[in-house]
N, C-alpha and C. Protein backbone atom coordinates (compact mmCIF):
# COMPACT_ATOMS: atom_id res chain seq x y z
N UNK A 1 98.62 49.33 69.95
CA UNK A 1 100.05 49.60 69.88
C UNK A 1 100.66 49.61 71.27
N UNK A 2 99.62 50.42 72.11
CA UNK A 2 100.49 50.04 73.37
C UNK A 2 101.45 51.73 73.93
N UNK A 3 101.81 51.00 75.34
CA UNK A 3 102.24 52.52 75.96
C UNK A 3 104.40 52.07 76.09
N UNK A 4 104.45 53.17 76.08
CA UNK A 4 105.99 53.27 75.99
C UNK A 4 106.37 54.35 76.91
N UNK A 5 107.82 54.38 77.56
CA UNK A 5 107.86 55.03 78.35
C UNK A 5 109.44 56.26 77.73
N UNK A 6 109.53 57.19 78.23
CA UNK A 6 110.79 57.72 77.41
C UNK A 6 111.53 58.91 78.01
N UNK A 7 112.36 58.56 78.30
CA UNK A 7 113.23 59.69 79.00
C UNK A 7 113.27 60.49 78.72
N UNK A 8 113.19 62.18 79.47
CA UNK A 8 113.79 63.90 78.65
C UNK A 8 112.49 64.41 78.72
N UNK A 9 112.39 65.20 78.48
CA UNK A 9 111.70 66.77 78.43
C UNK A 9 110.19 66.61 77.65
N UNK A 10 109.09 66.49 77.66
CA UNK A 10 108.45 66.36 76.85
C UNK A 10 108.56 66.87 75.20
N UNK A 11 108.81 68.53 75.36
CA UNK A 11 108.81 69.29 73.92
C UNK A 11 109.65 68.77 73.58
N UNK A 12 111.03 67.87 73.69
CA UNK A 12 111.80 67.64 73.22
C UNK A 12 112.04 65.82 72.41
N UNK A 13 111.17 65.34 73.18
CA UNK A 13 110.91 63.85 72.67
C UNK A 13 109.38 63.82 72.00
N UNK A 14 108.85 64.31 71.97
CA UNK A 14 107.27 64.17 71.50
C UNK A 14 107.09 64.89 70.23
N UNK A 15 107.80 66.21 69.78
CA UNK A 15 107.84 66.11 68.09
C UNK A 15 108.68 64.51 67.60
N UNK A 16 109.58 63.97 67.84
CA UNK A 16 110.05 62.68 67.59
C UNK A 16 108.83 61.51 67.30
N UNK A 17 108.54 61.46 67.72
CA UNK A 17 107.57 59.85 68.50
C UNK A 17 106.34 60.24 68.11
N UNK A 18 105.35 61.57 68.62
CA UNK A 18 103.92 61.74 68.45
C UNK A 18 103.09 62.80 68.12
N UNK A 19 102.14 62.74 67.82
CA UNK A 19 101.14 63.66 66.68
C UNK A 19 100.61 64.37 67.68
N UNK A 20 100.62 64.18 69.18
CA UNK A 20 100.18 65.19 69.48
C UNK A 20 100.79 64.66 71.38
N UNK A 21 100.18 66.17 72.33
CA UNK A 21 101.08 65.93 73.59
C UNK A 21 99.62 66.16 74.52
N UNK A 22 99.60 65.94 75.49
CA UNK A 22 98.24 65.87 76.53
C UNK A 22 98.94 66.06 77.92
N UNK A 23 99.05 67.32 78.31
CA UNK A 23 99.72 68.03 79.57
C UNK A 23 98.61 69.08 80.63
N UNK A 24 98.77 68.27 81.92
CA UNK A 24 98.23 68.53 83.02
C UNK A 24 99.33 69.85 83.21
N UNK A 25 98.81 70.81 83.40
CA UNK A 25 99.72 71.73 83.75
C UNK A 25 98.73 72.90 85.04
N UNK A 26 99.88 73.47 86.04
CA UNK A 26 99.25 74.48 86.79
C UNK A 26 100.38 75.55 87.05
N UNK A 27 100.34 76.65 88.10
CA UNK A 27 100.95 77.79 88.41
C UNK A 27 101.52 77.19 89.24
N UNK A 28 102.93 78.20 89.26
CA UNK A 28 103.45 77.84 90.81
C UNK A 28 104.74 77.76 90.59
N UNK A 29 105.65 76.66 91.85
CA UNK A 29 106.77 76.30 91.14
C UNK A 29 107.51 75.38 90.67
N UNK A 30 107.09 74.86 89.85
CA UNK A 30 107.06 73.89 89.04
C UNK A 30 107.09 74.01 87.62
N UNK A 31 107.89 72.99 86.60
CA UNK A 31 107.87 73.37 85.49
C UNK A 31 106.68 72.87 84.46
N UNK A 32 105.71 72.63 84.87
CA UNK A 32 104.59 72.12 83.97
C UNK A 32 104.09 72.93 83.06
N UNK A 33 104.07 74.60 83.58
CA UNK A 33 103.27 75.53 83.01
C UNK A 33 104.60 76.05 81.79
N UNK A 34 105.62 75.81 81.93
CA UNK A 34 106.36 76.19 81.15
C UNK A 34 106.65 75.77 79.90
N UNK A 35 105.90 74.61 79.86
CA UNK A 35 105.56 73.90 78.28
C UNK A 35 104.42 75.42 77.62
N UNK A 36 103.49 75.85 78.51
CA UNK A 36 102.47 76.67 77.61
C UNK A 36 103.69 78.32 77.47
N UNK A 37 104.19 78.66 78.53
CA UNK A 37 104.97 79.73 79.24
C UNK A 37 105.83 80.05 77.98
N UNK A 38 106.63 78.99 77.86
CA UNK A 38 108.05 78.98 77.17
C UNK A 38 108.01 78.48 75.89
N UNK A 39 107.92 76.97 76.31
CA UNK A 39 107.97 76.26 74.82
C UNK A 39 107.19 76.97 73.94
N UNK A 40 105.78 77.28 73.99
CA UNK A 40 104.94 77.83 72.95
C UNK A 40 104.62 79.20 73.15
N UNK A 41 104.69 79.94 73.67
CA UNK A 41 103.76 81.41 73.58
C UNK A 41 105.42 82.36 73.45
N UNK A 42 106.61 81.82 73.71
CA UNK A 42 107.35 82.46 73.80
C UNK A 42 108.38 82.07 72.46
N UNK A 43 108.15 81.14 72.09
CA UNK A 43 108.80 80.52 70.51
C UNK A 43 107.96 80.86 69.48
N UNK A 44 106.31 81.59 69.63
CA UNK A 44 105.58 82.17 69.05
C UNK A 44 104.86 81.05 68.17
N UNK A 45 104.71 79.52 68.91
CA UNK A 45 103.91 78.59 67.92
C UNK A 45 102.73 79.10 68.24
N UNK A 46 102.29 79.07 66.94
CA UNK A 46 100.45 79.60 66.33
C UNK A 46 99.63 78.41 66.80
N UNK A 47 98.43 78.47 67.26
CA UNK A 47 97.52 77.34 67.66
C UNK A 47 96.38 78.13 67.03
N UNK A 48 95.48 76.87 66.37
CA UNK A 48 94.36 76.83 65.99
C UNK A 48 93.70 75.83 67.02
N UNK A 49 92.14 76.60 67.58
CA UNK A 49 91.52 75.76 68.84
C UNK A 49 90.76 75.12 68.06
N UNK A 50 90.68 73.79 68.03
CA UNK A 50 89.66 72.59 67.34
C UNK A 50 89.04 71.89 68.28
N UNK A 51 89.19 71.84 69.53
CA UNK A 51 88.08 71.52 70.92
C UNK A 51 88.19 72.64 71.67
N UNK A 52 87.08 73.17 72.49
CA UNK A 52 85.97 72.39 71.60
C UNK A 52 85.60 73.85 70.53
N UNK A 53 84.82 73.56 69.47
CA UNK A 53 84.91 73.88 68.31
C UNK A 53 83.77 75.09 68.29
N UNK A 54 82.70 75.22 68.98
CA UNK A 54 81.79 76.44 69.11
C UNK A 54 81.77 77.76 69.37
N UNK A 55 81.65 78.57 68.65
CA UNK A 55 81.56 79.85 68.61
C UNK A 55 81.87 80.41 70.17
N UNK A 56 81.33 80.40 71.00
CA UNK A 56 81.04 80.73 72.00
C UNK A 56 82.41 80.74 72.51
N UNK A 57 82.91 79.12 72.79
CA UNK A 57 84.22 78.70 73.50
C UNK A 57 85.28 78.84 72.97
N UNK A 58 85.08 78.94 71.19
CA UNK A 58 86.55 79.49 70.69
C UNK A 58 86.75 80.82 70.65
N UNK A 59 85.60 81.68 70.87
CA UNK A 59 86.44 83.56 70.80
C UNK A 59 87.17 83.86 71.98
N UNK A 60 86.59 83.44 72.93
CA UNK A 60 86.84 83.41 74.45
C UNK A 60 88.33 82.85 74.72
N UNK A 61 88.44 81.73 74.45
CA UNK A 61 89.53 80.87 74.53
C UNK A 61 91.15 81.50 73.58
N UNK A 62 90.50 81.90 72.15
CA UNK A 62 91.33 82.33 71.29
C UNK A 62 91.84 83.44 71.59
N UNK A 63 91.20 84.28 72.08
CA UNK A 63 91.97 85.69 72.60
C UNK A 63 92.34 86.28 73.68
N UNK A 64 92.21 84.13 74.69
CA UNK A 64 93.04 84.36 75.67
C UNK A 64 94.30 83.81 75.81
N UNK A 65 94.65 82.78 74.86
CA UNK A 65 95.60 82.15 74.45
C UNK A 65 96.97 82.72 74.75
N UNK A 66 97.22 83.88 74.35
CA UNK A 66 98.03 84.74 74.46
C UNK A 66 98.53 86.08 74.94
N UNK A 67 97.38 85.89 75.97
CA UNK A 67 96.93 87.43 77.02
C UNK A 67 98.05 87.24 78.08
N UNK A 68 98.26 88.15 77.88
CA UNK A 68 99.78 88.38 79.40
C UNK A 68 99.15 88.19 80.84
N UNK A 69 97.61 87.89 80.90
CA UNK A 69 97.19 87.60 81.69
C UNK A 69 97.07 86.62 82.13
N UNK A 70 97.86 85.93 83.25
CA UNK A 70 97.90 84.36 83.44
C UNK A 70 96.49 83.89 83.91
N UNK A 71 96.05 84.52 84.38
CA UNK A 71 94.67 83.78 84.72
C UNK A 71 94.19 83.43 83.56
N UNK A 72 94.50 84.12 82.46
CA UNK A 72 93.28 83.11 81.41
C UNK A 72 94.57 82.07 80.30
N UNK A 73 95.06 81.61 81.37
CA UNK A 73 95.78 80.31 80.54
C UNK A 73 94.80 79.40 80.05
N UNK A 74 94.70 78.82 79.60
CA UNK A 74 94.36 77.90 78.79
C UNK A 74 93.73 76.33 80.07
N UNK A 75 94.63 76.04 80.92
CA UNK A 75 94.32 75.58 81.95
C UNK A 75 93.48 75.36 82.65
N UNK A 76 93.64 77.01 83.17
CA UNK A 76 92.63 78.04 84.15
C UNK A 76 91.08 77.46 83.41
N UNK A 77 90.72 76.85 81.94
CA UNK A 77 89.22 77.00 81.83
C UNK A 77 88.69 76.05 82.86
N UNK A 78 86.97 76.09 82.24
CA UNK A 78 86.69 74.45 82.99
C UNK A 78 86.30 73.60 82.03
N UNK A 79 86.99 73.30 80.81
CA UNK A 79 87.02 72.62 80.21
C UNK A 79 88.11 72.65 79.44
N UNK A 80 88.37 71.19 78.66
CA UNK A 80 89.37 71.03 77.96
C UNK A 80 89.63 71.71 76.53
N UNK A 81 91.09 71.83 76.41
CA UNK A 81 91.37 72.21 75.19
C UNK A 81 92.38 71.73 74.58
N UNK A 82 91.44 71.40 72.59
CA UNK A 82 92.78 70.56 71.63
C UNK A 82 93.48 71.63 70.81
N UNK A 83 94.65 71.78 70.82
CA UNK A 83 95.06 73.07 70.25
C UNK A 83 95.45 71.89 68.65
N UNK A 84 95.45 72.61 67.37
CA UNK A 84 96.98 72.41 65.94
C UNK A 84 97.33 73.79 65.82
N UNK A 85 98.92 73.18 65.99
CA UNK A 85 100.21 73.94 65.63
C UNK A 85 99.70 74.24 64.67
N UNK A 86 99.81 75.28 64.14
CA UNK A 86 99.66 76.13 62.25
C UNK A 86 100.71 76.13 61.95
N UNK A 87 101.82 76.87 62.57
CA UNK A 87 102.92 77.61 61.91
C UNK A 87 104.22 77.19 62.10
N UNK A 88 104.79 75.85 62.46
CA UNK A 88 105.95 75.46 62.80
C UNK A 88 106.10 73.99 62.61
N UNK A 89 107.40 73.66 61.80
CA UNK A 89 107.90 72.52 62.04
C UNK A 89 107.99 71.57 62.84
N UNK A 90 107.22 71.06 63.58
CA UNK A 90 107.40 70.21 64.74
C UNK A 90 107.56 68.32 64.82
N UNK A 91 107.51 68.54 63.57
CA UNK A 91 108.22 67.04 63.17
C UNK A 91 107.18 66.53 62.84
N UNK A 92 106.90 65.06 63.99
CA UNK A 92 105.45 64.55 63.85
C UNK A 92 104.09 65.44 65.09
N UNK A 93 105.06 66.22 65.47
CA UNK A 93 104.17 67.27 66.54
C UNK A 93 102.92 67.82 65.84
N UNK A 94 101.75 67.77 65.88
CA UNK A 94 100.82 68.79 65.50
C UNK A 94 99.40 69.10 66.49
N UNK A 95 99.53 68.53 67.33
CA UNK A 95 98.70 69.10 68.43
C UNK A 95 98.75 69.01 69.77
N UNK A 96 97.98 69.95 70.71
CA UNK A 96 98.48 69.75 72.01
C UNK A 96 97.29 69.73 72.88
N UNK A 97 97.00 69.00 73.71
CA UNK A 97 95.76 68.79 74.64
C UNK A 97 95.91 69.44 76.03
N UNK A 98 95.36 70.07 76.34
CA UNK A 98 95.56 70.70 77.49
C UNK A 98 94.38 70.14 78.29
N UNK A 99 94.51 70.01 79.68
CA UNK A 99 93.38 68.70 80.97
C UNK A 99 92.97 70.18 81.30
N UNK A 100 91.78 70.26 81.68
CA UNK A 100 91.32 71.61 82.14
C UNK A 100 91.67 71.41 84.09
N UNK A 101 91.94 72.44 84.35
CA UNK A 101 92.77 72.89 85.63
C UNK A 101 92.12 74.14 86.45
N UNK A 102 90.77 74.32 86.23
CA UNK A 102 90.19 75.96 86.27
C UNK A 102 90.58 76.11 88.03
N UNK A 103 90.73 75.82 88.77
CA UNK A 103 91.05 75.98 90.31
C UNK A 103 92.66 76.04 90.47
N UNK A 104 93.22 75.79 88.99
CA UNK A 104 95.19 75.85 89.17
C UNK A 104 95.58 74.89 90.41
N UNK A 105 95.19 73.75 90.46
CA UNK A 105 95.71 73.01 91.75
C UNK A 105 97.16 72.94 91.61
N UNK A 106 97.88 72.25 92.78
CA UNK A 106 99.12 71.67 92.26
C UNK A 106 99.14 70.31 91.90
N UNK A 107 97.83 69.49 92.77
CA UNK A 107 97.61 68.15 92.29
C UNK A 107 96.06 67.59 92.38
N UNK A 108 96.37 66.88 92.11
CA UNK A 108 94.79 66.18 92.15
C UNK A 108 94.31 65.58 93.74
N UNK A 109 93.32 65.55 93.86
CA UNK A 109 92.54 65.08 95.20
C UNK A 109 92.17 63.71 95.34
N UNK A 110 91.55 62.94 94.15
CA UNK A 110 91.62 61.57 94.04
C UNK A 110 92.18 61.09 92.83
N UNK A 111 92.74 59.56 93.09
CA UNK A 111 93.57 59.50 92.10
C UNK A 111 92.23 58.64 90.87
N UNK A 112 90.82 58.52 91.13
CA UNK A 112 90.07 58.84 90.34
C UNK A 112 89.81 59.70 89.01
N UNK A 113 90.12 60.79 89.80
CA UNK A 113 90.33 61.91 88.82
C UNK A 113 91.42 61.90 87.75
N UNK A 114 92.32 60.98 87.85
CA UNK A 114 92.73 60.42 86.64
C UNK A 114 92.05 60.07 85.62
N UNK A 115 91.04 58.89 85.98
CA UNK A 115 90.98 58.08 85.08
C UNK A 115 90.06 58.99 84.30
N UNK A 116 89.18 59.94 85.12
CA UNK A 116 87.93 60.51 84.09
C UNK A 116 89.02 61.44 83.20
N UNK A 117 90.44 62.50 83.39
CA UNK A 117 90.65 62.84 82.52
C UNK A 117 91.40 62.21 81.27
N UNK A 118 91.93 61.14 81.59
CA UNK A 118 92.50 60.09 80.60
C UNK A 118 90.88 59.67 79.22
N UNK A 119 90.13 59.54 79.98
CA UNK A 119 89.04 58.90 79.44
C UNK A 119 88.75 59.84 78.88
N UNK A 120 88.46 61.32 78.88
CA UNK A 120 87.89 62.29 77.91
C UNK A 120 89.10 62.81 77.10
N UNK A 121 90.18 63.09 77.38
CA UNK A 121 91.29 62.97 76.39
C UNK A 121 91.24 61.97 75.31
N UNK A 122 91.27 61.10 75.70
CA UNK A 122 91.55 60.16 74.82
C UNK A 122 90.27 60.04 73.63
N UNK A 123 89.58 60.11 74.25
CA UNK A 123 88.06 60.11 73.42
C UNK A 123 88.45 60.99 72.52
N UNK A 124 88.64 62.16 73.26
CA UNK A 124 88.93 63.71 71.98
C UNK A 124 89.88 63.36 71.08
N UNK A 125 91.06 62.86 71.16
CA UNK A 125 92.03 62.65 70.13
C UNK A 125 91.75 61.30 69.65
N UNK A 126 90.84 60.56 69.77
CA UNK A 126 90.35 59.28 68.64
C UNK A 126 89.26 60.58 67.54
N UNK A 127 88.20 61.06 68.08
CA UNK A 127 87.25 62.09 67.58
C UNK A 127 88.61 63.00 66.39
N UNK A 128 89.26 63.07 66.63
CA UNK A 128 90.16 64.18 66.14
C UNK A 128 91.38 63.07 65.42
N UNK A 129 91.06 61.39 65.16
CA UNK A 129 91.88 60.60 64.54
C UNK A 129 93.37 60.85 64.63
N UNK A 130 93.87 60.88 65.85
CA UNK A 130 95.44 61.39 66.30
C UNK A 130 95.71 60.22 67.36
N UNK A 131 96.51 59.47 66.36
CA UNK A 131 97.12 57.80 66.78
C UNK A 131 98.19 57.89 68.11
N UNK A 132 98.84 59.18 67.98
CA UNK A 132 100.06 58.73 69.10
C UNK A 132 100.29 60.27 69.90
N UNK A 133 100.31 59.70 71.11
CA UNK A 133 100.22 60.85 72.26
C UNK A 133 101.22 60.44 73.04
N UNK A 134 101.73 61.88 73.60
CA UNK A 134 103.14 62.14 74.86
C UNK A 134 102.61 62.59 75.93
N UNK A 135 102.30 61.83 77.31
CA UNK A 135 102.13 62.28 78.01
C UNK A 135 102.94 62.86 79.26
N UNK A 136 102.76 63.73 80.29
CA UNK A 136 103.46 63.78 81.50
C UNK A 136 102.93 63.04 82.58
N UNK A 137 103.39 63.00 83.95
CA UNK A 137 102.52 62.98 84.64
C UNK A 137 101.53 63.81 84.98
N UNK A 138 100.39 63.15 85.35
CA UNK A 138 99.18 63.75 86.23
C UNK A 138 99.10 63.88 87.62
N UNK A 139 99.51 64.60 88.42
CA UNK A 139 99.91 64.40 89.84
C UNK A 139 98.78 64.48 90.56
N UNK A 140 98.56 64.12 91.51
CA UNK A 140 97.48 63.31 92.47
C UNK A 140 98.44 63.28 93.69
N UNK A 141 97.18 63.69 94.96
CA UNK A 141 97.80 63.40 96.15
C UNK A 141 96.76 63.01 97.12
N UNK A 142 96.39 61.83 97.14
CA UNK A 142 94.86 61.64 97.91
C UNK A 142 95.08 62.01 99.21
N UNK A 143 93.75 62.33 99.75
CA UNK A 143 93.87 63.11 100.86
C UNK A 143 94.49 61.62 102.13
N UNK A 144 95.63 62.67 102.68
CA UNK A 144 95.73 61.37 104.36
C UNK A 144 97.37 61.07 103.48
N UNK A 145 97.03 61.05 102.00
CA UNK A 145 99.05 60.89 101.36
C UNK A 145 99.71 62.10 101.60
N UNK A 146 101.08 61.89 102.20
CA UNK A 146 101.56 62.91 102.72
C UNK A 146 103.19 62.80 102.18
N UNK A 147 103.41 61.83 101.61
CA UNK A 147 104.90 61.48 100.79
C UNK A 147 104.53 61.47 99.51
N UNK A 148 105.15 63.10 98.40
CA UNK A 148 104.97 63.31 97.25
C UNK A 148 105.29 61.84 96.16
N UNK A 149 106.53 61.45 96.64
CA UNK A 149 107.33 60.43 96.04
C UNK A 149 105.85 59.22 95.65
N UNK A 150 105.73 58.61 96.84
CA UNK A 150 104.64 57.74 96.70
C UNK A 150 103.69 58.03 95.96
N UNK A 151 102.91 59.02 96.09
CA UNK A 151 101.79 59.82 95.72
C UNK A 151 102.47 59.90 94.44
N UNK A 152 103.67 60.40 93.68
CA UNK A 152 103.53 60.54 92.03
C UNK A 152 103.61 59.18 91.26
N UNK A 153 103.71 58.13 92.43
CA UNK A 153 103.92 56.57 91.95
C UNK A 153 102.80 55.77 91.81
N UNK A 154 101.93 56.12 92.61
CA UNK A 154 100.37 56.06 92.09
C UNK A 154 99.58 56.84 91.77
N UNK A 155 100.07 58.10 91.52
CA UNK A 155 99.43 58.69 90.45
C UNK A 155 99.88 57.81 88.76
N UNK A 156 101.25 57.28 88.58
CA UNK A 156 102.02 57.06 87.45
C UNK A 156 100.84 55.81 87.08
N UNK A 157 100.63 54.95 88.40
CA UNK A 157 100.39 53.92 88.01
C UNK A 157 98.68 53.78 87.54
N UNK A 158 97.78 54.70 88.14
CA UNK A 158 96.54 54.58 88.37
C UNK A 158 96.15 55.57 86.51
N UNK A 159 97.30 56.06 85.96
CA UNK A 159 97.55 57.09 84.64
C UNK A 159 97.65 55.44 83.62
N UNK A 160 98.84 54.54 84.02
CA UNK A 160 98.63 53.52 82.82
C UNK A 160 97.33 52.64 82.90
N UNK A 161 96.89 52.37 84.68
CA UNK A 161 95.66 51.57 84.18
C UNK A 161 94.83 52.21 83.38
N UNK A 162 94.25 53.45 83.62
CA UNK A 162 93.43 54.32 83.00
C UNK A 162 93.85 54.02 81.40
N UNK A 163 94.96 54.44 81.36
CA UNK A 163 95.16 53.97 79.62
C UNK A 163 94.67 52.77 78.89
N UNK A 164 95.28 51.91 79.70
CA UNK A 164 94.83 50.61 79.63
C UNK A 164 93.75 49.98 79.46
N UNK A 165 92.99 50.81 80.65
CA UNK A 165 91.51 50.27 80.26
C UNK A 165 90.86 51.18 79.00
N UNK A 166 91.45 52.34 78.80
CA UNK A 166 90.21 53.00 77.88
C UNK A 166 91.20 52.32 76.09
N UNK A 167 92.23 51.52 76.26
CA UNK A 167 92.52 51.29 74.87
C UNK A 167 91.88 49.97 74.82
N UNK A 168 92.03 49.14 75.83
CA UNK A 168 91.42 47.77 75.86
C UNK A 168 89.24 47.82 75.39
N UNK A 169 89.02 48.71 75.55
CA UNK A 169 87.87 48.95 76.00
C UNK A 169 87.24 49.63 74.40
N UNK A 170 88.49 50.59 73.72
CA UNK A 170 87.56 50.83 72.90
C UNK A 170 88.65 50.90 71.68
N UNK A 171 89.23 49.46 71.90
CA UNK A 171 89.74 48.48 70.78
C UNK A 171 90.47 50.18 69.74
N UNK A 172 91.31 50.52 70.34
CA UNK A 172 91.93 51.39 69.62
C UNK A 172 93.34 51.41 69.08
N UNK A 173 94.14 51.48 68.22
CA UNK A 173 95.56 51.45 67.78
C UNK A 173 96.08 52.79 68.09
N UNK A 174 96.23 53.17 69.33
CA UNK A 174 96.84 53.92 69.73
C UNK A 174 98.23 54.19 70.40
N UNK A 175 99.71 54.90 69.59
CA UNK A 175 100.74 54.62 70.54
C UNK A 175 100.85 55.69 71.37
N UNK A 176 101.34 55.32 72.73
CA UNK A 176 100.95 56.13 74.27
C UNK A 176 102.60 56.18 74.36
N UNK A 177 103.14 57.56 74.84
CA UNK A 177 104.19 57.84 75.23
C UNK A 177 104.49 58.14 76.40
N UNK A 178 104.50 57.60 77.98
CA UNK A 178 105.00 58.58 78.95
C UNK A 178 106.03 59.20 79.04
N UNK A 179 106.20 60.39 79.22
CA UNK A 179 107.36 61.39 79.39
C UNK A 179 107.70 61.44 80.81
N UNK A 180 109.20 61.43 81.17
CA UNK A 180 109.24 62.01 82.35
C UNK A 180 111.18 62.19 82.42
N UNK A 181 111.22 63.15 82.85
CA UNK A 181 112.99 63.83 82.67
C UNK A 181 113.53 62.57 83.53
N UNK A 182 112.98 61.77 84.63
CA UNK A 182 114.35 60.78 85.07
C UNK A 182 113.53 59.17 84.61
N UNK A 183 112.68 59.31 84.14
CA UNK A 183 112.41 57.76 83.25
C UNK A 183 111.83 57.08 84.82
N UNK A 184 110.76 57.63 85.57
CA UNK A 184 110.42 56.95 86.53
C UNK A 184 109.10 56.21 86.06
N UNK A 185 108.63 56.58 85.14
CA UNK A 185 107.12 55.70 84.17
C UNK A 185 107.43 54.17 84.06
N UNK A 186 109.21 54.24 83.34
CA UNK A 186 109.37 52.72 83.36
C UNK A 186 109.65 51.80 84.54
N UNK A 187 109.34 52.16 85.80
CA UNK A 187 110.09 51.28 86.91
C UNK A 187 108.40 51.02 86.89
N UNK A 188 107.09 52.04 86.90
CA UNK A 188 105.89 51.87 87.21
C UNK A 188 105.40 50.79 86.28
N UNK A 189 105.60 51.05 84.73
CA UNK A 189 105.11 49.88 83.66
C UNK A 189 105.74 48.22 83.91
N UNK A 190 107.10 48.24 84.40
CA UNK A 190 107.16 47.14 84.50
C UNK A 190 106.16 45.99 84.96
């Protein structure tokens, strides 16, 4: 199906368009964390943890979900997590992927580190048969880059090859949404 790019807010275009959202998020000041902050813990959407699925990682995880304690965001683990919405209307919205973040960076160190979390995302939501995903950016700032601007332009771009190669690669019908509030994904896809 292919990647598409789409102006506005993630929570606000991705119940529209896709079954589920896959957000790099950290602390600080910036609005990334405010998708977990606001949109959900404070609108009171219910999550059921379905990655990963073991005893061990879901008591832990589940009853930190909602601890006033920011350190145990969801983020903060060292591994990833697939949340389903239970309890709310969200259109075609029903799940949310969170990139594990356990060091809370503000960005990434190589823009490598893209591609491995694109590649295990994506794996998880084929495993979990969920056709269409909203993403944000993944920010990356390789070391010696010192202009954010540039640096979120190959982060944008080194995010669609990664797509690219893991849909080309494992022949999947997947539709890919980039999100971003001023539509800078589409100057990168061109």
């Amino acid at each position: 199906m292919g990647i598409e790019t789409i102006k506005g807010m993630i929570m606000n275009t991705a119940p529209l368009n896709s079954e589920a959202i896959a957000v790099w998020m950290c602390s600080g000041f910036n609005t990334r964390n405010a998708i977990w902050r606001f949109e959900i813990k404070e609108k009171n959407i219910q999550l059921e943890l379905i990655h990963p699925n073991d005893f061990m990682h879901s008591q832990k995880t589940l009853a930190s979900a909602y601890n006033l304690n920011t350190n145990d965001e969801p983020w903060r683990l060292p591994f990833e997590t697939l949340w389903k919405i239970t309890n709310q209307n969200q259109s075609q919205l029903k799940y949310i992927y969170i990139f594990p973040n356990p060091e809370d960076r503000q960005r990434l160190e190589k823009l490598d580190e893209i591609d491995i979390l694109i590649r295990k995302c994506f794996t998880i939501l084929k495993e979990n048969h969920i056709n269409s995903v909203s993403l944000i950016l993944i920010p990356a700032l390789p070391i010696g880059e010192f202009n954010t601007n540039l640096a979120d332009m190959k982060s944008a771009s080194q995010m669609i090859y990664s797509i690219n190669n893991w849909l080309s690669e494992n022949k999947v019908d997947m539709k890919v949404y980039l999100v971003d509030r001023v539509d800078d994904f589409s100057n990168v896809l061109k």
